[in-house]
C-alpha atoms as a PDB file:
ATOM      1  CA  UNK A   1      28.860  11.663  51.282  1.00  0.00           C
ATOM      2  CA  UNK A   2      27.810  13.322  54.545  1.00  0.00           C
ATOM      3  CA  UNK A   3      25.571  10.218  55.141  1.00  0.00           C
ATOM      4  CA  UNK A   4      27.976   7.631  54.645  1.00  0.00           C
ATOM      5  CA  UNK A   5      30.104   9.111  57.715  1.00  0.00           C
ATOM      6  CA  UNK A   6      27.649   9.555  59.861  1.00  0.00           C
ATOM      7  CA  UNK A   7      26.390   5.790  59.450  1.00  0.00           C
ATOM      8  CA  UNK A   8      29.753   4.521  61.619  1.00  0.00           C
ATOM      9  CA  UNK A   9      29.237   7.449  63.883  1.00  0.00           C
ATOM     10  CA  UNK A  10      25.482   6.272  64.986  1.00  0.00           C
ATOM     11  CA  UNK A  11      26.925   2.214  64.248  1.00  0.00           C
ATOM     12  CA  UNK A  12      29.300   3.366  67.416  1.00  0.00           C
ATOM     13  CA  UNK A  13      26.858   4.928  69.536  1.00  0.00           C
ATOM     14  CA  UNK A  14      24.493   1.828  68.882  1.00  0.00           C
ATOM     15  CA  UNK A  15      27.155  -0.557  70.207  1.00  0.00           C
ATOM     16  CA  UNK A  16      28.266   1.758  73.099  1.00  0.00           C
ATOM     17  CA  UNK A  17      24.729   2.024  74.553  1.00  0.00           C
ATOM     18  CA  UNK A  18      24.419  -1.706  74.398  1.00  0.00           C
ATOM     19  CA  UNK A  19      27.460  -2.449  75.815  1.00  0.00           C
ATOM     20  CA  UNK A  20      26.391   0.166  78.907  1.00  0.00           C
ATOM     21  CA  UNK A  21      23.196  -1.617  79.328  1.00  0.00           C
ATOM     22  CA  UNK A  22      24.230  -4.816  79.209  1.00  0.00           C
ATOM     23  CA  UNK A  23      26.949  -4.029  82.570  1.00  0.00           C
ATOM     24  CA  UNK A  24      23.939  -2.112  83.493  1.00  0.00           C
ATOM     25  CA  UNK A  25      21.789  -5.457  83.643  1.00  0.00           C
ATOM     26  CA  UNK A  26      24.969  -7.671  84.880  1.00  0.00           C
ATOM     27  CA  UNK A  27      25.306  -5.352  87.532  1.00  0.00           C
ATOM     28  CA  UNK A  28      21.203  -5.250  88.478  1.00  0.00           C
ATOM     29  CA  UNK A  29      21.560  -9.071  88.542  1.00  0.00           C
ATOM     30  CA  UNK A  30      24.296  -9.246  90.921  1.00  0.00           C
ATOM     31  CA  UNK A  31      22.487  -7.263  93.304  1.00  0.00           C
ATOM     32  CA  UNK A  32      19.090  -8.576  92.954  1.00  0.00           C
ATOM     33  CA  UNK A  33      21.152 -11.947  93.555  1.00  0.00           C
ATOM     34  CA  UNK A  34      22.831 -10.595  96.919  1.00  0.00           C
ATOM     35  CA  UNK A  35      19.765  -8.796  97.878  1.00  0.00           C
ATOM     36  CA  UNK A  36      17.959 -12.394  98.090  1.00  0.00           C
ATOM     37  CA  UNK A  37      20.928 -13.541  99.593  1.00  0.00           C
ATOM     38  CA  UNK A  38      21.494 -11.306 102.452  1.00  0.00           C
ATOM     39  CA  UNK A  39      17.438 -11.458 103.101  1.00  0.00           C
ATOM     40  CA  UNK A  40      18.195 -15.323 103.385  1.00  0.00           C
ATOM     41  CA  UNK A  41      20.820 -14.847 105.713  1.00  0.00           C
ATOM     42  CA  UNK A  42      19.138 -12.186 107.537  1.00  0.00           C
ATOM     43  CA  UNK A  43      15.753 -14.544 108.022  1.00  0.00           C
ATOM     44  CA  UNK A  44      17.536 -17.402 109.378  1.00  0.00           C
ATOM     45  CA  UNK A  45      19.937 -15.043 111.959  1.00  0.00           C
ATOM     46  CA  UNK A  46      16.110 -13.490 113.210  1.00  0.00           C
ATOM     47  CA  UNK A  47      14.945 -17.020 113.558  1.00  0.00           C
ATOM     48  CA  UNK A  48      17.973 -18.101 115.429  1.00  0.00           C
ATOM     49  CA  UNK A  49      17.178 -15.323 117.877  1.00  0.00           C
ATOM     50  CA  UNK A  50      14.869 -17.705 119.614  1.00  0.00           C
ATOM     51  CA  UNK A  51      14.556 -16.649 123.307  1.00  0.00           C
ATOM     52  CA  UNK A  52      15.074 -19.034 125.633  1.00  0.00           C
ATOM     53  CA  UNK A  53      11.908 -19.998 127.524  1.00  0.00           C
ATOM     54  CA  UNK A  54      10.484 -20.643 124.166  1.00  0.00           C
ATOM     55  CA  UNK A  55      13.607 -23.012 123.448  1.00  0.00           C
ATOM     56  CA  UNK A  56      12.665 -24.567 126.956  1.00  0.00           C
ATOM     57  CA  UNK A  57       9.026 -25.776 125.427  1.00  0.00           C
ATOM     58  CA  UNK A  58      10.375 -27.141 122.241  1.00  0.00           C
ATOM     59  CA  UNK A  59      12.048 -30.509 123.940  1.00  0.00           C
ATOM     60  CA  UNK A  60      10.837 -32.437 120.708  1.00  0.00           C
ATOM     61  CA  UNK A  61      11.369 -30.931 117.735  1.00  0.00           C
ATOM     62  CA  UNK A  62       9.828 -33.179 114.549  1.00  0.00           C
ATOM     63  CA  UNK A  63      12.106 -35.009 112.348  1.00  0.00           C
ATOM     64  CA  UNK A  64       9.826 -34.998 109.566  1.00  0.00           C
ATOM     65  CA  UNK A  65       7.196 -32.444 108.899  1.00  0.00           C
ATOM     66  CA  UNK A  66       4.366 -32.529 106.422  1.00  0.00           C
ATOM     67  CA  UNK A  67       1.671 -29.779 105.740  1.00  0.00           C
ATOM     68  CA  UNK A  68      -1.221 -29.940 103.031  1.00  0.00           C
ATOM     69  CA  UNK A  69      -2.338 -26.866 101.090  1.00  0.00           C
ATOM     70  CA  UNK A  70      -6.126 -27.598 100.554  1.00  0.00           C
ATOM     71  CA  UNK A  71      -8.314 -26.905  97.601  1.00  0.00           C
ATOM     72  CA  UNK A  72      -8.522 -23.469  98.243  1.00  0.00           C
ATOM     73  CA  UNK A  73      -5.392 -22.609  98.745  1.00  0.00           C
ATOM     74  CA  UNK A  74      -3.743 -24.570  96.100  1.00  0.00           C
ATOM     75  CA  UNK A  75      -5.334 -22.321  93.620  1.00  0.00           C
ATOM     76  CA  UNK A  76      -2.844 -19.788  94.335  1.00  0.00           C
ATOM     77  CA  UNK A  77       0.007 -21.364  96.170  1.00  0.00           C
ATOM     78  CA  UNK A  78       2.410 -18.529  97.918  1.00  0.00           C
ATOM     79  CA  UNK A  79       5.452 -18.912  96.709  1.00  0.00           C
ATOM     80  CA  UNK A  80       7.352 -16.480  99.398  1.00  0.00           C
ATOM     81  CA  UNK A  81       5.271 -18.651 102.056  1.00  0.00           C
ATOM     82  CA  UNK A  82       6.798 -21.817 100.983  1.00  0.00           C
ATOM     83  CA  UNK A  83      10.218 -20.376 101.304  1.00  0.00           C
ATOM     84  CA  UNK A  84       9.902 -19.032 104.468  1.00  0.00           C
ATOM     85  CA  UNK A  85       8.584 -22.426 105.804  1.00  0.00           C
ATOM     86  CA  UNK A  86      11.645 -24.410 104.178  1.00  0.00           C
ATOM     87  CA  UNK A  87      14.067 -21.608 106.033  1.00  0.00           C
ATOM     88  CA  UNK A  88      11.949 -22.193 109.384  1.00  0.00           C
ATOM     89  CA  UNK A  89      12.425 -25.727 109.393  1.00  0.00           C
ATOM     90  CA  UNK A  90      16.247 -25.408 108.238  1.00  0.00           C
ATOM     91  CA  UNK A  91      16.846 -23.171 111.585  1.00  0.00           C
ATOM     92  CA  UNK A  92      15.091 -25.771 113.761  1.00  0.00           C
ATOM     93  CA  UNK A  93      16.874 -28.669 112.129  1.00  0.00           C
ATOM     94  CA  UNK A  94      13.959 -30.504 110.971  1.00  0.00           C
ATOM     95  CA  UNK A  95      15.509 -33.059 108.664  1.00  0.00           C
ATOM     96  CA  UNK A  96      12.445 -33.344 105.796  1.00  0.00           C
ATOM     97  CA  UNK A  97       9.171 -31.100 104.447  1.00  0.00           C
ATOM     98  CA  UNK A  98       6.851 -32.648 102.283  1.00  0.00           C
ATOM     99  CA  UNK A  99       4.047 -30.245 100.973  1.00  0.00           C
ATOM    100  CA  UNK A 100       0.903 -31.794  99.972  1.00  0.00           C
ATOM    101  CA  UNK A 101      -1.069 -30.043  96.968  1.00  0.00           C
ATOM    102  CA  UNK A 102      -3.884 -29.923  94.383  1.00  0.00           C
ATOM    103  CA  UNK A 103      -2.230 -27.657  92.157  1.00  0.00           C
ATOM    104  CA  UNK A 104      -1.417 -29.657  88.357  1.00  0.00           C
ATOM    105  CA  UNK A 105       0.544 -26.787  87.664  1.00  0.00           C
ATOM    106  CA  UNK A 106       2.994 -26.762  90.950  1.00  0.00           C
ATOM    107  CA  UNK A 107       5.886 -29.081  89.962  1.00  0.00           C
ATOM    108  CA  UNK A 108       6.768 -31.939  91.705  1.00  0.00           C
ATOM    109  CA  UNK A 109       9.841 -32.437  92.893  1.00  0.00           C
ATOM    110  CA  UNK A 110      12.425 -34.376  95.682  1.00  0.00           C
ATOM    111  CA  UNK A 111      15.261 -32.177  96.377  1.00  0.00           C
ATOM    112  CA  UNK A 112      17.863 -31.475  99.042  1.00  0.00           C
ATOM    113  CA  UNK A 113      18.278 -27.666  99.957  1.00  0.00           C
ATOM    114  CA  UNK A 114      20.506 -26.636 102.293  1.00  0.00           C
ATOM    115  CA  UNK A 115      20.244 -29.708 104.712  1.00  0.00           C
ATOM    116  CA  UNK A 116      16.564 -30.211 104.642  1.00  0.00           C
ATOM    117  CA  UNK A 117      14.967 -32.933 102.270  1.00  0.00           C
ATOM    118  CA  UNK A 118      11.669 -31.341 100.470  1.00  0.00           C
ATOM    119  CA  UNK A 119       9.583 -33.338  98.010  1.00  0.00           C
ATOM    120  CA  UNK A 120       6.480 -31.933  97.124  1.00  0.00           C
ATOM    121  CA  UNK A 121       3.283 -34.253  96.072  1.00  0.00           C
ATOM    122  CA  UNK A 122       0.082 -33.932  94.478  1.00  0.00           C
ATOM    123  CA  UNK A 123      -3.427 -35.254  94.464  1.00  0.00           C
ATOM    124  CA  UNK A 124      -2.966 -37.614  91.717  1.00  0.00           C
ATOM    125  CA  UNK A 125       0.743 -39.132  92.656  1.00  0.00           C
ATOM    126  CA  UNK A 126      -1.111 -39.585  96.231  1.00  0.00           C
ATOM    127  CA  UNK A 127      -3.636 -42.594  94.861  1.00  0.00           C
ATOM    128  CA  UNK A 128      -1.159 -43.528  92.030  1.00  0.00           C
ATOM    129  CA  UNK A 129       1.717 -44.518  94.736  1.00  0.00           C
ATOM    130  CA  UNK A 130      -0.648 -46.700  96.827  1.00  0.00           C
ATOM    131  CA  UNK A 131      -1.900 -48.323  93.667  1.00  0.00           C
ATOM    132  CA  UNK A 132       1.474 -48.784  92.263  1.00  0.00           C
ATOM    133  CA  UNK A 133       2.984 -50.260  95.063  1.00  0.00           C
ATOM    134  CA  UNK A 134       0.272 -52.821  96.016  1.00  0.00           C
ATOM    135  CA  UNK A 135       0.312 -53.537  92.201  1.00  0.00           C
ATOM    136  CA  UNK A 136       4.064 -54.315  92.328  1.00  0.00           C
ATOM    137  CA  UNK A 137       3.951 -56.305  95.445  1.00  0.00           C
ATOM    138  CA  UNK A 138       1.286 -58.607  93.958  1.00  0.00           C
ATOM    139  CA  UNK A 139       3.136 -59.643  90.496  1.00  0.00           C
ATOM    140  CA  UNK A 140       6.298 -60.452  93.396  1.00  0.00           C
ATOM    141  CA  UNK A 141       6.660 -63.663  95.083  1.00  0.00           C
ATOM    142  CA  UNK A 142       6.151 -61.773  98.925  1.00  0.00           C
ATOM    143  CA  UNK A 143       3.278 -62.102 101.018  1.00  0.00           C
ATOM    144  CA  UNK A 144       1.457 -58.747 101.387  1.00  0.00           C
ATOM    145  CA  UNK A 145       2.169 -57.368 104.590  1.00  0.00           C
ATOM    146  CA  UNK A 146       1.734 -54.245 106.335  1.00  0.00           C
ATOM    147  CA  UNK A 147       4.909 -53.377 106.728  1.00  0.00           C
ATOM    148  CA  UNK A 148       5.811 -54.758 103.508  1.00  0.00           C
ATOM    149  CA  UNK A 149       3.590 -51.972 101.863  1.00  0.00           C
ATOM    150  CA  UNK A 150       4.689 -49.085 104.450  1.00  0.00           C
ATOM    151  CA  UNK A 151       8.399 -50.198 103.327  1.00  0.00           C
ATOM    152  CA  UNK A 152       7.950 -49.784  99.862  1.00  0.00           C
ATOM    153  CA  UNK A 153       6.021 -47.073 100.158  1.00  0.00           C
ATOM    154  CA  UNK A 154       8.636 -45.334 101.910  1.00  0.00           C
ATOM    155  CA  UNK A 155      11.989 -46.258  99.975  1.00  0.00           C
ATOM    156  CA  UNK A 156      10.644 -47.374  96.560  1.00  0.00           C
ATOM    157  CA  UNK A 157       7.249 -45.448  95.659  1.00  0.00           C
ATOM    158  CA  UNK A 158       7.550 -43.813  91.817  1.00  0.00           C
ATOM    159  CA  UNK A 159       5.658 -41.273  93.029  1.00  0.00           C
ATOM    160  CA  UNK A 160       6.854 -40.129  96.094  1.00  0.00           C
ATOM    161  CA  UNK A 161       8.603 -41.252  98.582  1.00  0.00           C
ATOM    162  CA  UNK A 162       7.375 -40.460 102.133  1.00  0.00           C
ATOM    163  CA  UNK A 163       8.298 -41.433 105.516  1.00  0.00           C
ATOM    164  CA  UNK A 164       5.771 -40.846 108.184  1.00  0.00           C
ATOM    165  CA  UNK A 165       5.551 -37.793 109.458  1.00  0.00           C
ATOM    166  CA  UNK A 166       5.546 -36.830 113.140  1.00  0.00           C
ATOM    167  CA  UNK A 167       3.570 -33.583 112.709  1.00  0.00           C
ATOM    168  CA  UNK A 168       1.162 -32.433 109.980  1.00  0.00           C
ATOM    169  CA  UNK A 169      -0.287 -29.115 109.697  1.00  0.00           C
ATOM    170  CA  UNK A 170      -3.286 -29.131 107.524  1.00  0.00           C
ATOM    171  CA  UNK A 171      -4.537 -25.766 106.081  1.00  0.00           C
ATOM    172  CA  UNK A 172      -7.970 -26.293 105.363  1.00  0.00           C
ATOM    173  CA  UNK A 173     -11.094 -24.552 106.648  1.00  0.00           C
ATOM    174  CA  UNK A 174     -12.840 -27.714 107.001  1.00  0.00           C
ATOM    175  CA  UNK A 175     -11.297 -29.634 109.794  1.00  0.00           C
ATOM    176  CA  UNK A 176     -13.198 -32.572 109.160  1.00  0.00           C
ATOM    177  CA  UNK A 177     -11.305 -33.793 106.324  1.00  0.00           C
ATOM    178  CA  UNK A 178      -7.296 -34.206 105.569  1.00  0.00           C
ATOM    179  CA  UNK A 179      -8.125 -33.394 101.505  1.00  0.00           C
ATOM    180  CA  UNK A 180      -7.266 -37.002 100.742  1.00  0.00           C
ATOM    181  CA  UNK A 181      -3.242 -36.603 102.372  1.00  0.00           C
ATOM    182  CA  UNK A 182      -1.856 -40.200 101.785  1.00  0.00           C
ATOM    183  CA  UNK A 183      -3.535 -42.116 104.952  1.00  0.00           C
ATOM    184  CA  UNK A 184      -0.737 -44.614 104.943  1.00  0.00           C
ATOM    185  CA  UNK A 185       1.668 -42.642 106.798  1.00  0.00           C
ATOM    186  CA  UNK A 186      -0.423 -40.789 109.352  1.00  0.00           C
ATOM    187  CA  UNK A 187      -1.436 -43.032 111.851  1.00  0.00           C
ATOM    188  CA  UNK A 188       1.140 -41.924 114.747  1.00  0.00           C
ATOM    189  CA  UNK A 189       1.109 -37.935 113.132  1.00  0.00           C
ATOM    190  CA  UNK A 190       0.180 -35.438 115.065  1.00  0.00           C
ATOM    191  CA  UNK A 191      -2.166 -33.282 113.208  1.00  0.00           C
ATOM    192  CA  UNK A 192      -3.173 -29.530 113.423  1.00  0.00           C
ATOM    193  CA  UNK A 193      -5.302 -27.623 111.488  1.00  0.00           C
ATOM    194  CA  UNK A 194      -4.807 -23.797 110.243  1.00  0.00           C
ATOM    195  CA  UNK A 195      -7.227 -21.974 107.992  1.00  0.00           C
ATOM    196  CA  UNK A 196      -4.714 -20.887 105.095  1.00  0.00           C
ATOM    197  CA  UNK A 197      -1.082 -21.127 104.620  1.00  0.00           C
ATOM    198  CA  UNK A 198      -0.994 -17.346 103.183  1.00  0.00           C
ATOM    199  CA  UNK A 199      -0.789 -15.939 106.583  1.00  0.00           C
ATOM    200  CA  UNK A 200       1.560 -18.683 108.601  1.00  0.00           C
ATOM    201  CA  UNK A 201       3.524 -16.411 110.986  1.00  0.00           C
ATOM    202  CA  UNK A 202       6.731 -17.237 113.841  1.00  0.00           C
ATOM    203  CA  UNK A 203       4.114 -17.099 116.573  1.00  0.00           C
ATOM    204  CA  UNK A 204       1.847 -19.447 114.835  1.00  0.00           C
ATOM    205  CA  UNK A 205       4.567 -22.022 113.867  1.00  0.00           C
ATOM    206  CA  UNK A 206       5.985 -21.859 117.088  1.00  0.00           C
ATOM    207  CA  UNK A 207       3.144 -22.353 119.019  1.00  0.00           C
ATOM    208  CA  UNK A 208       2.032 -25.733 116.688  1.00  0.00           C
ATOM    209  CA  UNK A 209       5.806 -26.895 117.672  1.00  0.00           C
ATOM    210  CA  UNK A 210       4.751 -25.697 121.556  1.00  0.00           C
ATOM    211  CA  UNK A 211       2.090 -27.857 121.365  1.00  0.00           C
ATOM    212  CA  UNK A 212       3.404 -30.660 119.176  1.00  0.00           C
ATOM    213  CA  UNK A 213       6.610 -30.907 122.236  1.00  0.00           C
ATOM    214  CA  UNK A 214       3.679 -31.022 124.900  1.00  0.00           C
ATOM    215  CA  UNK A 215       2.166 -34.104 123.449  1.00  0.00           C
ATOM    216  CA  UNK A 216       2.548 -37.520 124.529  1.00  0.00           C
ATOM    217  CA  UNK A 217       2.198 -40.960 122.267  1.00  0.00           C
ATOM    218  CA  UNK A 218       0.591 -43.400 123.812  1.00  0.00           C
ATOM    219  CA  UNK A 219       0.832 -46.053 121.090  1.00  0.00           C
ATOM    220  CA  UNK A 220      -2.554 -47.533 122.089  1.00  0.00           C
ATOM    221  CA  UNK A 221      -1.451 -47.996 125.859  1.00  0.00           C
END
């Protein structure tokens, strides 16, 4: 007899611990979500703080910015890296970030985030868009052109999508090679080389953009 009361008593208890930690964990979610928040906030308004002789040297800032993660690194992509990057070039109004990879297991994506337009592309969708476009120009009726390739490469690629970028930085400690970034697009990018994207840092950004304002296209004259 003594059990059977003491069954609802410990049913209760049950039920009121659960509901306690489950406003425990609503609560820990809330402020893990306005933790992230106010650290995104807080890393653009220290980014903003740009002094003003370094705004002076940035008189062209690049519309479209690439960077490829070489073998190395693309064995253990930093994710905390990537997001700092995408909230650099958000500050600086850079319009689109495309991040070159090897990584299979990095997904691949075209999204819009807060302004900025950031596809990511891999190895394999690299060759496959080149070989799909030229394959769909050829069963049309068009002459194959150039530009006709660029074009479709640029506004109707399965793959990927990519409009040539003004600056590429290239983290790879062999600066002899470009780890097989789509060629198609580069021809007018300016290109700089770091040795891993793990330890990309303001000054280090800055000074690429430093450099990248300082340089002057020729276009072959």
């Amino acid at each position: 007899m003594d059990k059977d009361k003491t069954m609802p008593l410990i049913v209760i208890f049950v039920c009121r611990l659960m509901l306690i930690l489950s406003h425990g964990l609503i609560w820990l979610l809330k402020m893990t979500e306005i933790y992230i928040t106010y650290l995104y906030h807080h890393i653009r308004s220290y980014w903003l703080n740009i002094d003003s002789k370094t705004k002076a040297c940035l008189t062209r800032i690049p519309v479209n910015l690439a960077i490829c993660i070489g073998l190395e690194d693309s064995k253990q992509i930093d994710m905390d890296k990537i997001g700092q990057l995408i909230c650099w070039c958000q500050t600086l109004s850079i319009q689109t970030l495309t991040i070159y990879h090897y990584c299979d297991t990095f997904p691949e994506m075209m999204n819009t985030i807060d302004g900025i337009q950031v596809q990511t592309i891999s190895l394999k969708s690299s060759h496959q868009s080149l070989i799909e476009s030229a394959r769909n120009i050829c069963q049309s009726s068009l002459p194959i052109t150039i530009d006709r390739i660029s074009e479709h490469l640029r506004h109707e690629g399965k793959y990927y999508r990519l409009d040539d970028p003004d600056l590429l930085i290239c983290f790879n400690s062999d600066q002899r090679t470009l780890q097989a970034f789509p060629l198609w697009q580069i021809r007018l990018t300016e290109i700089f080389f770091l040795t891993t994207h793990r330890h990309l840092n303001k000054s280090q950004f800055l000074y690429i953009l430093k450099r990248f304002s300082r340089c002057q296209q020729r276009f072959g004259k």
